[in-house]
C-alpha atoms as a PDB file:
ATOM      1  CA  UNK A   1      13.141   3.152  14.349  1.00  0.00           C
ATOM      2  CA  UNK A   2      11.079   0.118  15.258  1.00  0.00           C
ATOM      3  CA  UNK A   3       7.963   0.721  17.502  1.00  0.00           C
ATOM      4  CA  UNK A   4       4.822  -1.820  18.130  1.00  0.00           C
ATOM      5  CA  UNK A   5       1.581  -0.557  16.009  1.00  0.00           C
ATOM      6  CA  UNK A   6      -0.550  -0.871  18.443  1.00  0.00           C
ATOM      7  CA  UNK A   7       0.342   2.496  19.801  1.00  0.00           C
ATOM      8  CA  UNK A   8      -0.264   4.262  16.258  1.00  0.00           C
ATOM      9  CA  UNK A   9       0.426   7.710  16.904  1.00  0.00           C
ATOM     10  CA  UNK A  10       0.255   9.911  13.394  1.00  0.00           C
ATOM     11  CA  UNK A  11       2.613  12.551  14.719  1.00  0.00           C
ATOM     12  CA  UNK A  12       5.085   9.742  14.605  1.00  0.00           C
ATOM     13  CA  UNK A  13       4.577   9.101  11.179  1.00  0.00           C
ATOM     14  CA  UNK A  14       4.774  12.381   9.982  1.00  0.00           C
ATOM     15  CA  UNK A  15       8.353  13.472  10.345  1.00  0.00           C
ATOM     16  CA  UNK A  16       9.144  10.082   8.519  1.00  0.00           C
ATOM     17  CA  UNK A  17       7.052  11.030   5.637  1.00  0.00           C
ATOM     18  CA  UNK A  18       8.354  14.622   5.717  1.00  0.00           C
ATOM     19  CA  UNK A  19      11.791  13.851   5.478  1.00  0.00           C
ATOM     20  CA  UNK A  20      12.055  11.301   2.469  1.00  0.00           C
ATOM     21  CA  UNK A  21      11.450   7.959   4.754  1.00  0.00           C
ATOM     22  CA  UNK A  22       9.178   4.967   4.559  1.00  0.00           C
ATOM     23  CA  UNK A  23       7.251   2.750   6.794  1.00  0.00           C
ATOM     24  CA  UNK A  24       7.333  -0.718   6.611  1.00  0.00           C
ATOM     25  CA  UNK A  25       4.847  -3.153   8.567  1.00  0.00           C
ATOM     26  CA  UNK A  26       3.634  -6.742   8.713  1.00  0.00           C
ATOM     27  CA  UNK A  27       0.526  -8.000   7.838  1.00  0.00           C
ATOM     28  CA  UNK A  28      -1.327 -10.258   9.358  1.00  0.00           C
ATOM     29  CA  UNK A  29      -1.744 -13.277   6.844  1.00  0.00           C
ATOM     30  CA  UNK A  30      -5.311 -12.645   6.088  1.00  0.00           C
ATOM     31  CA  UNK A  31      -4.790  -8.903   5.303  1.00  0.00           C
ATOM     32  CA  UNK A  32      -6.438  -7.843   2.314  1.00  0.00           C
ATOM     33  CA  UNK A  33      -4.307  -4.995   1.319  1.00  0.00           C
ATOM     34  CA  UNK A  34      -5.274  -2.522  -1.757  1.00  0.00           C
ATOM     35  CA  UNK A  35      -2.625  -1.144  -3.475  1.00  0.00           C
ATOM     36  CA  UNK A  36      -3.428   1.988  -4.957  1.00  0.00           C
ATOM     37  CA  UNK A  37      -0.021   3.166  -5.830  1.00  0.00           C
ATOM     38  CA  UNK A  38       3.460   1.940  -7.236  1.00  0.00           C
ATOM     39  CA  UNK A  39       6.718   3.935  -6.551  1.00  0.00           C
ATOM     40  CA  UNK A  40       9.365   2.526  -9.109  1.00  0.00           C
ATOM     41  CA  UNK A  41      12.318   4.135 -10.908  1.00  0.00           C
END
């Protein structure tokens, strides 16, 4: 699914979550992002 983030909605992130997906996004290059979790195998 590709929509613009602009029009962030949660209830359309939630069935993503719910069913196993992800989200990915762009940042902007002088994002500042903290990661606070890592999910590796």
């Amino acid at each position: 699914m590709l929509f613009d983030l602009a029009d962030f909605k949660y209830r359309r992130f939630a069935p993503i979550d719910e069913n196993g997906g992800f989200l990915m996004s762009r940042l902007n290059q002088n994002a500042n992002p903290v990661i606070t979790a890592e999910l590796r195998e």
